[in-house]
N, C-alpha and C. Protein backbone atom coordinates (compact mmCIF):
# COMPACT_ATOMS: atom_id res chain seq x y z
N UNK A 1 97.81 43.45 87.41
CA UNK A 1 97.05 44.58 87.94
C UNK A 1 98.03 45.68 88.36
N UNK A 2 97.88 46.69 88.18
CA UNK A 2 99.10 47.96 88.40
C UNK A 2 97.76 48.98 89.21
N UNK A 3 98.32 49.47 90.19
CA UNK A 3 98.47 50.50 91.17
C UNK A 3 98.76 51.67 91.06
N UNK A 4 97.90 53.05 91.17
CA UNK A 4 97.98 54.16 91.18
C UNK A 4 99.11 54.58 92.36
N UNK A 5 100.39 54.96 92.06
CA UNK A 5 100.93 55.91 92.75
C UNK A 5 101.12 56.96 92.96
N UNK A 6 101.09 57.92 94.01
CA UNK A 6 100.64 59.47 94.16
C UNK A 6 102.19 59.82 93.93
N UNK A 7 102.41 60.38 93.50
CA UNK A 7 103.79 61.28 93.17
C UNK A 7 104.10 61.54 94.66
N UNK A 8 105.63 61.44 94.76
CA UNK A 8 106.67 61.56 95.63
C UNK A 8 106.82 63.42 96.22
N UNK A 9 105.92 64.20 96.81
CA UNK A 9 106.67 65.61 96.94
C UNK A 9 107.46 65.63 97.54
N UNK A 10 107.97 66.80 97.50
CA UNK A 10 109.00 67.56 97.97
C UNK A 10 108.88 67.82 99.47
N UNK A 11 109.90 67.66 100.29
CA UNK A 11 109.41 67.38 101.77
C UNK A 11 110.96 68.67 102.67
N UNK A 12 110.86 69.88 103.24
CA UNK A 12 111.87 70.59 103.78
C UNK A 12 112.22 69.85 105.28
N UNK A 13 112.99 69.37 104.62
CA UNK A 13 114.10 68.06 105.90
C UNK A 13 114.74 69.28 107.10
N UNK A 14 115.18 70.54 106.46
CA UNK A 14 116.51 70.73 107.56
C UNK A 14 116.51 72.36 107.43
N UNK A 15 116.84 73.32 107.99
CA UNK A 15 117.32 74.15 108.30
C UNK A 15 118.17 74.75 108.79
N UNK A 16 119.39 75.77 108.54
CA UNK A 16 120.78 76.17 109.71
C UNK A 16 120.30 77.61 109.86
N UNK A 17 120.57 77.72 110.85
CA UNK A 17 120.37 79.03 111.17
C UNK A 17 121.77 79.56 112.23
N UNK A 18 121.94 81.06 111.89
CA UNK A 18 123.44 81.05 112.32
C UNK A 18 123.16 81.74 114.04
N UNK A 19 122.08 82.21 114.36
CA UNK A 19 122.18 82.27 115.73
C UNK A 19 122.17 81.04 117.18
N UNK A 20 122.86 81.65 118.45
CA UNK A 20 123.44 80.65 119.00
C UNK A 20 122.41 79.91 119.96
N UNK A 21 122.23 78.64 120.18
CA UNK A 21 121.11 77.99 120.78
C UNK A 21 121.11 78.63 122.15
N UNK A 22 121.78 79.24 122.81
CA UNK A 22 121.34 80.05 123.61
C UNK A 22 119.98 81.27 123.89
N UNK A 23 120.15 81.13 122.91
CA UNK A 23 119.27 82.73 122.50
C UNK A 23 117.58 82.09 122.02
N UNK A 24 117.63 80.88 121.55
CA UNK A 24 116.63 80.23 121.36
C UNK A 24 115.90 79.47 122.58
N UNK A 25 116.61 79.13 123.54
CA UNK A 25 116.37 78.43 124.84
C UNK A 25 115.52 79.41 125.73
N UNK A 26 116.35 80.59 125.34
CA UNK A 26 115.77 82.20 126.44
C UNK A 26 114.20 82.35 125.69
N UNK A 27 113.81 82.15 124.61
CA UNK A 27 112.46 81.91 123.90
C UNK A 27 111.73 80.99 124.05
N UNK A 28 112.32 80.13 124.91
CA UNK A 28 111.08 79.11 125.09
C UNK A 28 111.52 77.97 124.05
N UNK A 29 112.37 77.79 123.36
CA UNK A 29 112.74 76.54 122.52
C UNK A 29 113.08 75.56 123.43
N UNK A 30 113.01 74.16 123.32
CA UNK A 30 113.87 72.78 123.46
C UNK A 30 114.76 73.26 122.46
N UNK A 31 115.98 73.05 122.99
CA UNK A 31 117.52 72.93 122.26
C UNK A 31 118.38 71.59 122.74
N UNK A 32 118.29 70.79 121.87
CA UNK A 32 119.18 69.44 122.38
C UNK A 32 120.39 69.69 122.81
N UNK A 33 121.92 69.12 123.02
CA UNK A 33 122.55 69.07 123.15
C UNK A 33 123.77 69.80 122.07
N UNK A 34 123.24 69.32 120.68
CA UNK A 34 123.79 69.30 119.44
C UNK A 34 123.43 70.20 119.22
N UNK A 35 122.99 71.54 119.80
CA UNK A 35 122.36 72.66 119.38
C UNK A 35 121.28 72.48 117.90
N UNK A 36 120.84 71.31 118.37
CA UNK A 36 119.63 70.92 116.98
C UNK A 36 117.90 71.27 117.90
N UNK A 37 117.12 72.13 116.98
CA UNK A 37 116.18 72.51 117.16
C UNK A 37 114.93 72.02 116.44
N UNK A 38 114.33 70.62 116.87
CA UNK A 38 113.55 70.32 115.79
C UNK A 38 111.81 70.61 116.47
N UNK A 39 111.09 71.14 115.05
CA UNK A 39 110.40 71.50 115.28
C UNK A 39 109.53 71.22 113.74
N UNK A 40 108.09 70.73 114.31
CA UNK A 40 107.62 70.30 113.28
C UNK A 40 107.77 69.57 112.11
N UNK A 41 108.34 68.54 113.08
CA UNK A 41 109.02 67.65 111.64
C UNK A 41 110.51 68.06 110.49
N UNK A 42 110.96 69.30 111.48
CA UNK A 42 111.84 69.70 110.46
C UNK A 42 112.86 69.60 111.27
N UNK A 43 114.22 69.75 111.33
CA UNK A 43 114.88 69.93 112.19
C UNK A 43 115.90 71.18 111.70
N UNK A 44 116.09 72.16 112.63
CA UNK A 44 117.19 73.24 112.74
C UNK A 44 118.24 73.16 113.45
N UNK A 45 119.12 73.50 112.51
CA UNK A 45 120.50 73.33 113.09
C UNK A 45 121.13 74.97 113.61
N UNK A 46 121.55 75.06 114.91
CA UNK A 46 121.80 76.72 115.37
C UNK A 46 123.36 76.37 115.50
N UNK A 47 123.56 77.80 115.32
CA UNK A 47 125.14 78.10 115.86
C UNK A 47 125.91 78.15 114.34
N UNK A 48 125.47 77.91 113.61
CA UNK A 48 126.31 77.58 112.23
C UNK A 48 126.99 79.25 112.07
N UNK A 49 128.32 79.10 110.99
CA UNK A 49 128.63 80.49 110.89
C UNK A 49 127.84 81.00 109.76
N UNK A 50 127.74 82.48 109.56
CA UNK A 50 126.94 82.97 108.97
C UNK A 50 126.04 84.09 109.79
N UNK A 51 124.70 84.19 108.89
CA UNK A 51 123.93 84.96 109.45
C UNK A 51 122.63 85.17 109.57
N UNK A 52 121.73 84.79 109.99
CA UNK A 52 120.74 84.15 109.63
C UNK A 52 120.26 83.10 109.46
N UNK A 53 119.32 82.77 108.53
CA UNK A 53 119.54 81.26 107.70
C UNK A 53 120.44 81.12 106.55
N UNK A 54 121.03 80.11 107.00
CA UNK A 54 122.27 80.16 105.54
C UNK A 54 121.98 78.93 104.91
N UNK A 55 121.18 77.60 104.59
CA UNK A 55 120.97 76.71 103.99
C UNK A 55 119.52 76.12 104.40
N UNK A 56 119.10 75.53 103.51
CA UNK A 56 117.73 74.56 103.70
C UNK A 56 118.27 73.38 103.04
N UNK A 57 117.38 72.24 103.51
CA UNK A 57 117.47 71.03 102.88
C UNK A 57 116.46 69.97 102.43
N UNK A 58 116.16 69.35 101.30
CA UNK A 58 114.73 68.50 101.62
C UNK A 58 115.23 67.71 100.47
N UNK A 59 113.67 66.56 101.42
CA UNK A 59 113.84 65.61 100.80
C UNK A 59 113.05 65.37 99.33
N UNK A 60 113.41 64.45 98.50
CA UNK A 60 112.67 64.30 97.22
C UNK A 60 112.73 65.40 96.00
N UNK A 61 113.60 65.86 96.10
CA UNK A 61 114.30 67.57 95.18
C UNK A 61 115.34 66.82 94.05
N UNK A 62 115.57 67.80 92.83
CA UNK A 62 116.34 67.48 92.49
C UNK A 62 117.71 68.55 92.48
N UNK A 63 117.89 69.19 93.51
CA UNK A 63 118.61 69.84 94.23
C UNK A 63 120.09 69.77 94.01
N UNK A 64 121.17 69.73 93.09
CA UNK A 64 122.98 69.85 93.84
C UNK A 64 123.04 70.81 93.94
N UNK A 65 122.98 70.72 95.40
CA UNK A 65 123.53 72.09 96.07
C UNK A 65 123.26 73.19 96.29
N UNK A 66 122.33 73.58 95.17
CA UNK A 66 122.19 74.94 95.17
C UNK A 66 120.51 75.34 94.49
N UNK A 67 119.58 76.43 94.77
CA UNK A 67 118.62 76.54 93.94
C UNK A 67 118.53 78.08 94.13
N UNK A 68 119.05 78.66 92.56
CA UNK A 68 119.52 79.91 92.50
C UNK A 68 119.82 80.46 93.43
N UNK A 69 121.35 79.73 93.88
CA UNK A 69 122.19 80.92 94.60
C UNK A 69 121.93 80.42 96.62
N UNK A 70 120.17 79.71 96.70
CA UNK A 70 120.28 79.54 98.30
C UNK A 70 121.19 78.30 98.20
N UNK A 71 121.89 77.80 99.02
CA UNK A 71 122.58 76.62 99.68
C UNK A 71 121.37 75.53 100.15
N UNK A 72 121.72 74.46 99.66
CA UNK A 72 120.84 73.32 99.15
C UNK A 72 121.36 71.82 100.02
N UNK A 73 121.98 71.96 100.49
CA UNK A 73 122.92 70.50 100.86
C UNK A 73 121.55 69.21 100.80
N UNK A 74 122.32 67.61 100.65
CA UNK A 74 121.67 67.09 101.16
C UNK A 74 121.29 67.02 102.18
N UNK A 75 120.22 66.83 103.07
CA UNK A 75 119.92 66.48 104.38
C UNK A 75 120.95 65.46 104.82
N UNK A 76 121.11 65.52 106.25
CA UNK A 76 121.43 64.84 107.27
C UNK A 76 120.87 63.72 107.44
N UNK A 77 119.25 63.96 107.92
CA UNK A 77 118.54 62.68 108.97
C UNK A 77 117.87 62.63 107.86
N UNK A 78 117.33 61.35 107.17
CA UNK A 78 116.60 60.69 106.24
C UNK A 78 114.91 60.87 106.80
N UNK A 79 114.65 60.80 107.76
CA UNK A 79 113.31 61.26 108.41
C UNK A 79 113.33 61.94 109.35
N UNK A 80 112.02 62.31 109.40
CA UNK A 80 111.36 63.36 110.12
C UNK A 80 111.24 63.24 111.67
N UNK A 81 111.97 64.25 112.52
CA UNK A 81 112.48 63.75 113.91
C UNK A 81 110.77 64.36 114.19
N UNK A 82 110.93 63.57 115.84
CA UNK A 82 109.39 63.36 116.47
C UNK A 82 108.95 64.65 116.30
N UNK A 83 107.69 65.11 116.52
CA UNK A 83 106.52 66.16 116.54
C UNK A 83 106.92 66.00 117.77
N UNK A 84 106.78 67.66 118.15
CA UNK A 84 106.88 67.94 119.98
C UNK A 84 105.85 69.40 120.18
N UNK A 85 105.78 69.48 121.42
CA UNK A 85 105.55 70.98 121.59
C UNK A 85 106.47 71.86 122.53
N UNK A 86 107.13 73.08 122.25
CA UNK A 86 108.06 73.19 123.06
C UNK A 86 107.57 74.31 124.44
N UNK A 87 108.10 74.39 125.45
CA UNK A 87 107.67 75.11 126.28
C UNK A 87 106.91 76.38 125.89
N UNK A 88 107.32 76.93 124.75
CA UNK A 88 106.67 78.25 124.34
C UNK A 88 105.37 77.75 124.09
N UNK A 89 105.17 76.65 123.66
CA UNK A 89 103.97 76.36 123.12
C UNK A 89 104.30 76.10 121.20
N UNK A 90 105.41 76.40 120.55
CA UNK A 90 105.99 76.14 119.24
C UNK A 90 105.63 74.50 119.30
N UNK A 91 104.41 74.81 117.85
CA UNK A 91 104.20 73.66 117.54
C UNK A 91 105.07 73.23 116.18
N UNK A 92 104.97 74.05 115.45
CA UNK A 92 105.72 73.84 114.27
C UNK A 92 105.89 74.88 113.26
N UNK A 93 106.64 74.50 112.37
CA UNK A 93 106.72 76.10 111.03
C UNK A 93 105.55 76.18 110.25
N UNK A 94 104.91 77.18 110.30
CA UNK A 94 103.90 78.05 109.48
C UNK A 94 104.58 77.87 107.97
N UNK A 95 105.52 78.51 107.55
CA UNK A 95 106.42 78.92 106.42
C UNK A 95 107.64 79.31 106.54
N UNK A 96 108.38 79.11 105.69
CA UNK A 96 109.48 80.20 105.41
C UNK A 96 109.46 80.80 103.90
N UNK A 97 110.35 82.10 104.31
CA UNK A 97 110.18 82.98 103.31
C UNK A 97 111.44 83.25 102.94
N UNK A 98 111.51 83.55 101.18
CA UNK A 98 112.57 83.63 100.63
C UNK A 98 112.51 85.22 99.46
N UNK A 99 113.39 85.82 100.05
CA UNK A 99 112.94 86.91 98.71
C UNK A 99 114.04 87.15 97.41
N UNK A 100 113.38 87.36 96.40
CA UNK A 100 114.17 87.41 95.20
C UNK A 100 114.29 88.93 94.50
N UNK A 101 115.41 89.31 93.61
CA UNK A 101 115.06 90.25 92.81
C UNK A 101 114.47 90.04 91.41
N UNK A 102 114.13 88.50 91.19
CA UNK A 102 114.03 88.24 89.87
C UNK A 102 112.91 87.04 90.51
N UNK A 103 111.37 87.13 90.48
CA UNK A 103 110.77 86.25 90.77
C UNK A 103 110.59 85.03 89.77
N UNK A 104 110.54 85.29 88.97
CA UNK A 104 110.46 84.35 87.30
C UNK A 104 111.66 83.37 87.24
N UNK A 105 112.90 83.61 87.64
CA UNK A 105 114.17 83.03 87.25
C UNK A 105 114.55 82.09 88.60
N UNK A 106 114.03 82.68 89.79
CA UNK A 106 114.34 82.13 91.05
C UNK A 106 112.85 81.06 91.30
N UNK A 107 111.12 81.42 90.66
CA UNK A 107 110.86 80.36 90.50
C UNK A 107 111.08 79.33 89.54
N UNK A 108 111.58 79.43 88.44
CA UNK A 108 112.22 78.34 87.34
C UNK A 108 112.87 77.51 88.06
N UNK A 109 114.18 78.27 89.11
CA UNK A 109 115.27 77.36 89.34
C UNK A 109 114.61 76.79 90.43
N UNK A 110 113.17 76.84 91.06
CA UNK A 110 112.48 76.18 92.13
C UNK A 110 112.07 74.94 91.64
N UNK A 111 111.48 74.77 90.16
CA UNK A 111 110.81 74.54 89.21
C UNK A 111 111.70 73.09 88.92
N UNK A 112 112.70 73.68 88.29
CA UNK A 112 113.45 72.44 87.91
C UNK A 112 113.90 71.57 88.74
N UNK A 113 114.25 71.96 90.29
CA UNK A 113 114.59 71.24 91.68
C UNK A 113 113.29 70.10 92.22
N UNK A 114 112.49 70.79 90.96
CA UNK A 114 111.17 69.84 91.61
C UNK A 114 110.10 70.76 92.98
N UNK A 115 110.59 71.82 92.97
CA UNK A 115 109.77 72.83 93.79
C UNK A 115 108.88 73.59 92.93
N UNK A 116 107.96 73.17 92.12
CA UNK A 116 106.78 74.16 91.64
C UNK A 116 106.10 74.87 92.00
N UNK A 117 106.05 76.45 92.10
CA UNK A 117 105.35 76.95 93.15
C UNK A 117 103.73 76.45 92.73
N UNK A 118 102.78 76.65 93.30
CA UNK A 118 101.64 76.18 93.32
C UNK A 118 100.43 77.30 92.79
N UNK A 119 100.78 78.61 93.58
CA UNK A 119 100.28 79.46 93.29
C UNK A 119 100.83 80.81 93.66
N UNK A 120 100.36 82.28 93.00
CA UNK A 120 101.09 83.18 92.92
C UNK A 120 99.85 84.30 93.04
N UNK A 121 100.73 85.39 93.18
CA UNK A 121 99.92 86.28 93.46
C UNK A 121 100.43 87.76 93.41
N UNK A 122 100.38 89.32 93.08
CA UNK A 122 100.51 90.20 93.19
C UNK A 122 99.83 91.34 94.27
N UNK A 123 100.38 91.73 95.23
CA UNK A 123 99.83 91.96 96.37
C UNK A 123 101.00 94.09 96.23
N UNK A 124 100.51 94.37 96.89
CA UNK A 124 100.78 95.55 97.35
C UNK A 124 102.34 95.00 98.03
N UNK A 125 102.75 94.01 98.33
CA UNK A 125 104.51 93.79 99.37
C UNK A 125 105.09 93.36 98.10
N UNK A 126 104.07 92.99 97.25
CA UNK A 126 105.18 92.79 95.71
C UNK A 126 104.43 91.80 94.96
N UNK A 127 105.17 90.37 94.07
CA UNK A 127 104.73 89.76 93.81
C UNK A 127 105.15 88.41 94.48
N UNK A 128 104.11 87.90 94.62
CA UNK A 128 104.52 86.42 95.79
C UNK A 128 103.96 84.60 95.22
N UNK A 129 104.79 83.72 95.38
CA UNK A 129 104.32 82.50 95.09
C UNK A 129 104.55 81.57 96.04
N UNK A 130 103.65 80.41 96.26
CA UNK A 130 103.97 79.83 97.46
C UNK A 130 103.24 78.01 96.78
N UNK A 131 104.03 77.46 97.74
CA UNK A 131 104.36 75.77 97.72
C UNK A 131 104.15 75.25 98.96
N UNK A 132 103.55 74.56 99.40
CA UNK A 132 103.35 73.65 100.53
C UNK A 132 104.46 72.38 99.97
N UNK A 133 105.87 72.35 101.02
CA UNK A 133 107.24 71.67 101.38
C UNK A 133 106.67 70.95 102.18
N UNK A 134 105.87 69.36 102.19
CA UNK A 134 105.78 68.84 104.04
C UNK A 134 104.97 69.25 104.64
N UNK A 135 105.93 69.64 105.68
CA UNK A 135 105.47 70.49 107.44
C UNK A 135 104.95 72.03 107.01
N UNK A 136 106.04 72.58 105.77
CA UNK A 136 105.39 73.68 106.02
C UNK A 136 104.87 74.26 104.50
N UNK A 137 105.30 75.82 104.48
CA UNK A 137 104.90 76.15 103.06
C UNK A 137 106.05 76.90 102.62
N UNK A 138 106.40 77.54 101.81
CA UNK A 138 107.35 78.29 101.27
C UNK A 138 106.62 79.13 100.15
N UNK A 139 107.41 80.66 100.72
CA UNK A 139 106.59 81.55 100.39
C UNK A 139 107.67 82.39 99.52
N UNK A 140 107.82 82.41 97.74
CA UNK A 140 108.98 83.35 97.03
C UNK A 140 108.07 84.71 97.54
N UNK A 141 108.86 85.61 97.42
CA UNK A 141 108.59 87.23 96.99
C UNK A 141 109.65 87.51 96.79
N UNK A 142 109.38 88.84 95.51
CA UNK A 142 109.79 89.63 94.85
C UNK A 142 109.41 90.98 95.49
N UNK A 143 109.88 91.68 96.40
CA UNK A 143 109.51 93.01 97.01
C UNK A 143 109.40 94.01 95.92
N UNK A 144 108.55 94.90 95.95
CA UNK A 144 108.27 95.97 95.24
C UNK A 144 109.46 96.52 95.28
N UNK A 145 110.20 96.78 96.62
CA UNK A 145 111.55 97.63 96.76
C UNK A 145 112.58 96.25 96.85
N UNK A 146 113.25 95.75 96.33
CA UNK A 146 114.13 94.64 96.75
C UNK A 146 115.10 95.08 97.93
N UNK A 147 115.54 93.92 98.83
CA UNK A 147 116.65 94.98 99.41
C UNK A 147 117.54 94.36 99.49
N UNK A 148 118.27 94.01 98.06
CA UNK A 148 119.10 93.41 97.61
C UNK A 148 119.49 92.35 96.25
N UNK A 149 120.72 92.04 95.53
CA UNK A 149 120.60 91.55 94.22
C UNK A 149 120.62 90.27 94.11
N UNK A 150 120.49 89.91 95.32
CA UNK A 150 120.96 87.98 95.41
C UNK A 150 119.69 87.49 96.14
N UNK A 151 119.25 86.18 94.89
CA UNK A 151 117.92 85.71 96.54
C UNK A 151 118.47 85.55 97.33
N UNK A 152 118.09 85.18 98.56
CA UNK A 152 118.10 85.16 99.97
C UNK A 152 117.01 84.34 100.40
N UNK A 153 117.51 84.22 101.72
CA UNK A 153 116.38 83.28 102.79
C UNK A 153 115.92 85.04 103.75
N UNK A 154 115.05 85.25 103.97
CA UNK A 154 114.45 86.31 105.07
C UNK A 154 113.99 85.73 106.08
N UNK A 155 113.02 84.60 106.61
CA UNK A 155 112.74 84.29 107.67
C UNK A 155 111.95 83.37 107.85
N UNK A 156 111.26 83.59 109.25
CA UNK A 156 110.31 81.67 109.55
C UNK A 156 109.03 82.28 110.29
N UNK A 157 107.97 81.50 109.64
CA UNK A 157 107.19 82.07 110.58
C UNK A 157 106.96 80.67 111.89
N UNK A 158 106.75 80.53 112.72
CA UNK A 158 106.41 79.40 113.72
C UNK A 158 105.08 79.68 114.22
N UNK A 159 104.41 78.48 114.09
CA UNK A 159 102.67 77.80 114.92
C UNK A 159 103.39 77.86 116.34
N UNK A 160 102.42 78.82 117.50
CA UNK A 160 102.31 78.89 118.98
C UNK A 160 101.01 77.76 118.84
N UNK A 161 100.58 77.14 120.41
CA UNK A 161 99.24 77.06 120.56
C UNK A 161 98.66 78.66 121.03
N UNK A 162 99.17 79.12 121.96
CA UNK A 162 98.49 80.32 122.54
C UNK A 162 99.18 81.94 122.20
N UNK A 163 98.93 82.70 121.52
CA UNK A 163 99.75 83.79 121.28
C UNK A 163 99.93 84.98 122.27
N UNK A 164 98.80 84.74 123.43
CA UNK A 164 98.80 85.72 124.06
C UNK A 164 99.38 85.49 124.83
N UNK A 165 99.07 84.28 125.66
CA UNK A 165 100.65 83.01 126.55
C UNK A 165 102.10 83.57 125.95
N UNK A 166 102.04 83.41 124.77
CA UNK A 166 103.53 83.58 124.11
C UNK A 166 103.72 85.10 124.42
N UNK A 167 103.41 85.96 124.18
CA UNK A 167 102.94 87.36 124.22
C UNK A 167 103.84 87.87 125.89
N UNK A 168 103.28 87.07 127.13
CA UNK A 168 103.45 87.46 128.47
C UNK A 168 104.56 86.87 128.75
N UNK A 169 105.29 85.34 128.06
CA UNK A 169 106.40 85.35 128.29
C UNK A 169 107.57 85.89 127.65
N UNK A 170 107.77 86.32 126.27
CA UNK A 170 108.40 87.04 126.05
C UNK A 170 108.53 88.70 126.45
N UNK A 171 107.31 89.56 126.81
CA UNK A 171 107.42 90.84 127.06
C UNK A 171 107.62 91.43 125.86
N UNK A 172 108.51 92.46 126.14
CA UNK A 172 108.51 93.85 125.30
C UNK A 172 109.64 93.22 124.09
N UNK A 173 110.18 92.00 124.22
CA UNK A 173 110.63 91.23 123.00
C UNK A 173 109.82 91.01 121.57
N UNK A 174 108.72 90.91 121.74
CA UNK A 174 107.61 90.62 121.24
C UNK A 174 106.83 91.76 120.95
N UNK A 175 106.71 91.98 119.49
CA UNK A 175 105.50 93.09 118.53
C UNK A 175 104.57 93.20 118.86
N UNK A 176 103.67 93.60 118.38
CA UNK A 176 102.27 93.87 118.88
C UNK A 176 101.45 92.72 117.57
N UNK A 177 100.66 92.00 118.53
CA UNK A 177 99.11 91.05 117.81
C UNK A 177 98.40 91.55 116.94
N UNK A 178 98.91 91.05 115.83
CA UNK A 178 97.57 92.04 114.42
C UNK A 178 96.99 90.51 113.68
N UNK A 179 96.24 91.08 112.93
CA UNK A 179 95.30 89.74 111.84
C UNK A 179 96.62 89.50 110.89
N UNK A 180 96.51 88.58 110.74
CA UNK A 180 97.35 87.55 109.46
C UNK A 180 96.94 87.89 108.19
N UNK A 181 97.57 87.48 107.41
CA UNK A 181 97.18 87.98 106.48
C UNK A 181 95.94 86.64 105.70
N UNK A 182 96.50 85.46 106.64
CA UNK A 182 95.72 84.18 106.39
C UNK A 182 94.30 84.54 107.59
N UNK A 183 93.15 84.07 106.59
CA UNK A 183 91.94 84.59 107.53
C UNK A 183 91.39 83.57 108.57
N UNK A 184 91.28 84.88 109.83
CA UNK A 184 91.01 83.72 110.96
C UNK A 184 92.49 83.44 111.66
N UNK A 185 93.26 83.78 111.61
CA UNK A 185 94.89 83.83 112.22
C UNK A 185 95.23 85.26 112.70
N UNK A 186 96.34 85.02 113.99
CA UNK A 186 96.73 86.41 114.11
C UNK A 186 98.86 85.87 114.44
N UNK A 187 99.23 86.73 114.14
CA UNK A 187 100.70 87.10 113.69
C UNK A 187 101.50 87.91 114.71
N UNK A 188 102.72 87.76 115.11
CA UNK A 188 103.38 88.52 116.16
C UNK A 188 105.12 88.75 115.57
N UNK A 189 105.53 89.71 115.18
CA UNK A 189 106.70 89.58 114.95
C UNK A 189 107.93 89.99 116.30
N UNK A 190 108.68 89.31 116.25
CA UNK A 190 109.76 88.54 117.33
C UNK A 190 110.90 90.46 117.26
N UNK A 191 110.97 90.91 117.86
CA UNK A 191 111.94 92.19 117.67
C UNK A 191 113.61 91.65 117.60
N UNK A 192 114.19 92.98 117.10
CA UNK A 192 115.66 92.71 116.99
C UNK A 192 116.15 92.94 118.52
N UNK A 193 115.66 93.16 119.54
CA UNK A 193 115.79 93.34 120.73
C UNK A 193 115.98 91.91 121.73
N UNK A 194 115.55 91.06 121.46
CA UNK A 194 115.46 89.38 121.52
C UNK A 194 117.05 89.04 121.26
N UNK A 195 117.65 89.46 120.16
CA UNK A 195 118.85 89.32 120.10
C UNK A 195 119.07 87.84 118.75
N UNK A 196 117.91 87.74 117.76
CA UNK A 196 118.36 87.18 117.07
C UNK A 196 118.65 87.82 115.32
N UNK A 197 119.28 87.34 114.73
CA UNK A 197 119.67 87.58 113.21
C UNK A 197 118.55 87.11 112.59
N UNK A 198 117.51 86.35 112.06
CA UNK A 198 116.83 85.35 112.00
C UNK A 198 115.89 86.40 112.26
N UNK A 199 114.82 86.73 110.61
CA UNK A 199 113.41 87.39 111.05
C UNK A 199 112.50 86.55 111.89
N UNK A 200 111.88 86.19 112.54
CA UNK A 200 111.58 85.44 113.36
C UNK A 200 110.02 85.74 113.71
N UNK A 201 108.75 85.19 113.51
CA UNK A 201 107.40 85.70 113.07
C UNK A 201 106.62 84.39 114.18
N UNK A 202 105.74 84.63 115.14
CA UNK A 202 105.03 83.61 115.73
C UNK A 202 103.88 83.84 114.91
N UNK A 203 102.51 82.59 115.05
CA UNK A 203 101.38 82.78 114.34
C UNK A 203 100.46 81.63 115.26
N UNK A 204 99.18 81.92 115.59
CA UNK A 204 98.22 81.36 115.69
C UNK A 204 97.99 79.93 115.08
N UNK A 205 96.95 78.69 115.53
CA UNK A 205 97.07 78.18 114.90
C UNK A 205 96.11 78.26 114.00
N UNK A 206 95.74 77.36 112.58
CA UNK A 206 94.64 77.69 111.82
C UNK A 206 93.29 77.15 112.19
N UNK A 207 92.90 77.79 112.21
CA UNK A 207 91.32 78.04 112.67
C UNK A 207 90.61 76.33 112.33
N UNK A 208 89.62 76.25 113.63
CA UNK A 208 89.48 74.55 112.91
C UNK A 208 88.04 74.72 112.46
């Protein structure tokens, strides 16, 4: 007798991000010791050199090293550190976003890693495709205006429970509350005034 097995996905294990766990603590993060930030099953690593996010990692890829051009390493921790909620109320990652100048070639090389985007779309910010990784989703775009010749990592969005909570403890750090572009969600972007490198996006949770 043989057994239906569901295919193995693709699961985003890890994140580095080059700002210093200091600056994440002043936001309301848990920051361990190890300046490791895990959140939603994923874990982030702060302080790394660089600028921004400079690598992702996951599990079940067929990944060396590299997937056009982002930094790929294997993961670290083989599983998924505990689900928490952190003082901000950060339950976990919404998405991250990656933008390309060549959407076709940067999803191929997603493609062959075993990252298929799922679905795609042409929108007025450009053209966009996105994959549910795990915990979260991953979102390519191709900007109408690129602003720049190399993909890149651009940013994270993070699940609050309360946005308006989040809203009063950050202050004038914190954008102004508009609709999501996901319906039934609302969106807050994190300012360069906060003091991080790292686009940095809070979000509602999804509507039950």
């Amino acid at each position: 007798m043989s057994f239906f097995t569901p295919p193995r996905e693709p699961e985003l294990a890890e994140l580095s991000i080059a700002d210093p766990p200091e600056i994440w603590r002043s936001l309301g993060f848990d920051v361990d010791e190890q300046s490791n930030l895990d959140i939603g099953g994923v874990r982030v690593r702060l302080g790394v050199e660089g600028d921004g996010i400079t690598s992702w990692s996951f599990r079940r890829v067929n990944a060396m090293g590299s997937i056009d051009g982002l930094p790929t390493p294997v993961p670290r921790i083989m599983r998924p550190p505990p689900f928490q909620t952190h003082p901000n109320g950060a339950t976990g990652l919404d998405h991250v976003v990656v933008l390309s100048p060549d959407f076709t070639r940067t999803a191929v090389a997603l493609a062959r890693a075993g990252v298929e985007l799922k679905r795609t779309q042409v929108t007025d910010r450009g053209r966009q495709g996105f994959r549910r990784v795990g915990p979260a989703i991953l979102e390519l775009v191709q900007p109408t205006e690129p602003d720049g010749s190399e993909t890149h990592f651009w940013g994270i969005a993070v699940v609050v429970i309360n946005i308006e909570e989040l809203a009063e403890r950050l202050g004038d750090h914190l954008g102004e509350i508009r609709p999501a572009f996901q319906p039934g969600r609302r969106i807050a972007e994190l300012k360069r005034s906060a003091g991080l490198s790292v686009r940095l996006a809070f979000m509602s949770p999804e509507p039950p």
